[in-house]
C-alpha atoms as a PDB file:
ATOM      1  CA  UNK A   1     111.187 113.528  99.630  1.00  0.00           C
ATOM      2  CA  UNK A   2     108.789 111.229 102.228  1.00  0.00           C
ATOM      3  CA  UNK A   3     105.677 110.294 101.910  1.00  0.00           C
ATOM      4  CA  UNK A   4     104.253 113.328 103.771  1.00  0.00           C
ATOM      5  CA  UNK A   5     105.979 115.736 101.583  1.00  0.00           C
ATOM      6  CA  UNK A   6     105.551 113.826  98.280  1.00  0.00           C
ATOM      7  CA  UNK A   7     101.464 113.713  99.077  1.00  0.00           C
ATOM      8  CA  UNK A   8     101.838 117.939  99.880  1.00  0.00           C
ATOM      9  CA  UNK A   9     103.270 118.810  96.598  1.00  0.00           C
ATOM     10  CA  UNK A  10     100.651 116.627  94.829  1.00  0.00           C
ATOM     11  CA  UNK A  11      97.963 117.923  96.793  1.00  0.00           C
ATOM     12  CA  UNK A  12      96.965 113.783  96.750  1.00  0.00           C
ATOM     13  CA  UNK A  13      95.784 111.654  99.945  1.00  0.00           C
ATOM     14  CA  UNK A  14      97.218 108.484 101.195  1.00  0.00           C
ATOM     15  CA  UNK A  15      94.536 106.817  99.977  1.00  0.00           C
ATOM     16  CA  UNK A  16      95.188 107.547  96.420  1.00  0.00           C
ATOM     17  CA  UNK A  17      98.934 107.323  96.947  1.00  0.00           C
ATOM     18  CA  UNK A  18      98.666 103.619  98.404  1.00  0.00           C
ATOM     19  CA  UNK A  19      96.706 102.878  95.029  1.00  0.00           C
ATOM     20  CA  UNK A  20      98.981 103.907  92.977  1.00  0.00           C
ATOM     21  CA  UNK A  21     101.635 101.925  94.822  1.00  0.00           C
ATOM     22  CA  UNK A  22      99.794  99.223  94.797  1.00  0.00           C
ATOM     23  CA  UNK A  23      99.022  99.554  90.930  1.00  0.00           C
ATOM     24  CA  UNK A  24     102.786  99.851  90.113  1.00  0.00           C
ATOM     25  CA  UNK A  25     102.011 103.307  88.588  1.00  0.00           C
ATOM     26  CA  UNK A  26     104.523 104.521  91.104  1.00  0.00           C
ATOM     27  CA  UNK A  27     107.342 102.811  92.949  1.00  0.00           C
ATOM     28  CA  UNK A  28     109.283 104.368  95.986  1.00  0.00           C
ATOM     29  CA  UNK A  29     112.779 103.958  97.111  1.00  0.00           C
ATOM     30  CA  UNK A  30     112.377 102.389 100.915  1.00  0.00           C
ATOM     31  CA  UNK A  31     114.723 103.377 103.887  1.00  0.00           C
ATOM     32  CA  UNK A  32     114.673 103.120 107.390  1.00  0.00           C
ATOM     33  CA  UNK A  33     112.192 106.620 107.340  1.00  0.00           C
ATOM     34  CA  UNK A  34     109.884 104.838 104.810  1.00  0.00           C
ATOM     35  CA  UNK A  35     108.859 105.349 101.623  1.00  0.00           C
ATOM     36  CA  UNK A  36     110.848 107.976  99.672  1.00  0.00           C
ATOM     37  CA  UNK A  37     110.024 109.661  96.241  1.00  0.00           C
ATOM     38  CA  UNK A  38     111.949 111.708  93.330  1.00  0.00           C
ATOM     39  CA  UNK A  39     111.857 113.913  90.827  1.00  0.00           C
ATOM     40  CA  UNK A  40     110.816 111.505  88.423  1.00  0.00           C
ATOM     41  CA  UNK A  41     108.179 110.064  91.084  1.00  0.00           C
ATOM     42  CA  UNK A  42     106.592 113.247  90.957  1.00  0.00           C
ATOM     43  CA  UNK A  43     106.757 113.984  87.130  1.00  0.00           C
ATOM     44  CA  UNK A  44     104.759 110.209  87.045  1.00  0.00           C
ATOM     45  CA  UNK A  45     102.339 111.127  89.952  1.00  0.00           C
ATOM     46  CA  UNK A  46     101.535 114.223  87.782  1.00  0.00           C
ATOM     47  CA  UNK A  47     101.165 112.582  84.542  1.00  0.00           C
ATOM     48  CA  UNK A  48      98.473 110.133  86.231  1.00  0.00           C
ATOM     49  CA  UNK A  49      96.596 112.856  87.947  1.00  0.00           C
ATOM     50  CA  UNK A  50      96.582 114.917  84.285  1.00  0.00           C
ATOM     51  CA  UNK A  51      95.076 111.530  82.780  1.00  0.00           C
ATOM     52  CA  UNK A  52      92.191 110.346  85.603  1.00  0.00           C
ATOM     53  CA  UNK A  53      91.584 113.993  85.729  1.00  0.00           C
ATOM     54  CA  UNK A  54      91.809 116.677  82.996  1.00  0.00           C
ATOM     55  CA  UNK A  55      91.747 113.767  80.315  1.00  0.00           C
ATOM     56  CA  UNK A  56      89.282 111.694  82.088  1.00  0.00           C
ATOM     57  CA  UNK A  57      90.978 108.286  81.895  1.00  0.00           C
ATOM     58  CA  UNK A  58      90.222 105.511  83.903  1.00  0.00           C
ATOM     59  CA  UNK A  59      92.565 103.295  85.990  1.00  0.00           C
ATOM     60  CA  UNK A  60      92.771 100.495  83.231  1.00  0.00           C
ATOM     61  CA  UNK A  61      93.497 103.070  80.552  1.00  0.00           C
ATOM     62  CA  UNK A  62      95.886 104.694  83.310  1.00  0.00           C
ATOM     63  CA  UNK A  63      97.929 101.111  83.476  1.00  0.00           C
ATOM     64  CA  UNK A  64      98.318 100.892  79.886  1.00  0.00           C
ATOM     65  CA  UNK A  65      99.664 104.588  79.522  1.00  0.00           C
ATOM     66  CA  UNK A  66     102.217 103.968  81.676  1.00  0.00           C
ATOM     67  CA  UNK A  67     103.211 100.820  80.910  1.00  0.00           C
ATOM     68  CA  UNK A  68     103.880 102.633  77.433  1.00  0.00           C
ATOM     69  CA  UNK A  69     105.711 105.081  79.248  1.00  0.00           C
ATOM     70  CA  UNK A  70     108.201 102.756  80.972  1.00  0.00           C
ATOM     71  CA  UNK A  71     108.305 100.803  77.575  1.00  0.00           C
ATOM     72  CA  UNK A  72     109.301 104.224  75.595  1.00  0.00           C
ATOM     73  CA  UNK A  73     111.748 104.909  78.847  1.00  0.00           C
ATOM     74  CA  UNK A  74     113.654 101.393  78.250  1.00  0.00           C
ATOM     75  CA  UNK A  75     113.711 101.838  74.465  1.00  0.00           C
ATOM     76  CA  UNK A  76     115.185 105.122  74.702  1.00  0.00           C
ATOM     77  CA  UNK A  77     117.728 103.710  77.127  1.00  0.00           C
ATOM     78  CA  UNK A  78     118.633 101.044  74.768  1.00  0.00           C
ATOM     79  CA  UNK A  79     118.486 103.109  71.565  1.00  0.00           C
ATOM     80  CA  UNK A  80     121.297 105.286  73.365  1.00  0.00           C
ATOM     81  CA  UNK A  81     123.647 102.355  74.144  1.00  0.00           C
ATOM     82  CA  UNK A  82     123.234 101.379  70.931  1.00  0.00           C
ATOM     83  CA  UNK A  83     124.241 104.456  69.484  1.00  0.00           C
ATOM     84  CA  UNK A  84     127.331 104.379  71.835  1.00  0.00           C
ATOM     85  CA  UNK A  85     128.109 100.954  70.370  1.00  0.00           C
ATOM     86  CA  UNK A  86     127.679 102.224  67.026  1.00  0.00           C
ATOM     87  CA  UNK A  87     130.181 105.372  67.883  1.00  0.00           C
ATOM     88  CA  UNK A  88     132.632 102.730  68.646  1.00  0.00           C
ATOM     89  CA  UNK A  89     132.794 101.113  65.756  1.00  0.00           C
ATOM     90  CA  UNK A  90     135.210 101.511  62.515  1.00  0.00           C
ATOM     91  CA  UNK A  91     134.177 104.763  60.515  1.00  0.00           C
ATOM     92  CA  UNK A  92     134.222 101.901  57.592  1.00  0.00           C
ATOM     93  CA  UNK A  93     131.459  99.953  59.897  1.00  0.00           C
ATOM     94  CA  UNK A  94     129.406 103.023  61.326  1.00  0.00           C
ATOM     95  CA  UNK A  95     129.248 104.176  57.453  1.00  0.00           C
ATOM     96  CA  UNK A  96     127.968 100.691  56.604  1.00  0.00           C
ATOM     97  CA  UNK A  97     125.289 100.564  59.581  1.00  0.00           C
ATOM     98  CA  UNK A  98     123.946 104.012  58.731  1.00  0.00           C
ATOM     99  CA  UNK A  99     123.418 103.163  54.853  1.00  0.00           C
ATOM    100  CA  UNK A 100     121.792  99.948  55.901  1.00  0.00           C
ATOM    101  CA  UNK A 101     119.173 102.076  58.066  1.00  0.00           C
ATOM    102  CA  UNK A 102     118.762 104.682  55.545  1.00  0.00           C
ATOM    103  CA  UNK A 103     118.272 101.497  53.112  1.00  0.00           C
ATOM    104  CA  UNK A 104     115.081  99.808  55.385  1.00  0.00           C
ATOM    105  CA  UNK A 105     113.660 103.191  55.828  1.00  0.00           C
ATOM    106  CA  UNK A 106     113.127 103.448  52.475  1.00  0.00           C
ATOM    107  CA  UNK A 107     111.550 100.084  52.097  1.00  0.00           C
END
């Protein structure tokens, strides 16, 4: 969606928008129409009007929520291509890895 449409469905101005931008809370795909925004754009743009908002957070406390976000985004991205890495592995060696992580739990 453009920028128009994107600021509609949040119900945000271009004020706020540019902020964002500008904060790295939110970064849009550019083409030759300008900035354009996804799904995921949107799920963000509402998670950061739910915390200056409802939850009452304020822009530094906004940065660091996100910035966890994207951190808990990339971990989850690696966890999975570690499990795939894992699934190709020996039965003997996936056996092995999963006793060895049942093993440091417990410690």
């Amino acid at each position: 969606m453009d920028d128009l449409e994107f600021r509609l469905c949040l119900k945000i101005d271009v004020v706020q928008l540019d902020l964002w931008i500008e904060q790295g809370w939110l970064i849009p795909e550019m083409s030759d129409e300008g900035r354009q925004f996804h799904d995921a754009d949107v799920a963000r743009a509402r998670l950061i009007l739910d915390l200056m908002g409802n939850m009452g957070v304020n822009e530094a406390g906004v940065d660091i929520v996100m910035e966890l976000v994207d951190e808990l985004h990339g971990l989850r991205g690696t966890m999975g291509q570690l499990m795939t890495a894992i699934g190709r592995q020996e039965r003997d060696v996936q056996r092995r890895l999963f006793e060895s992580l049942e093993d440091i739990g417990r410690s």
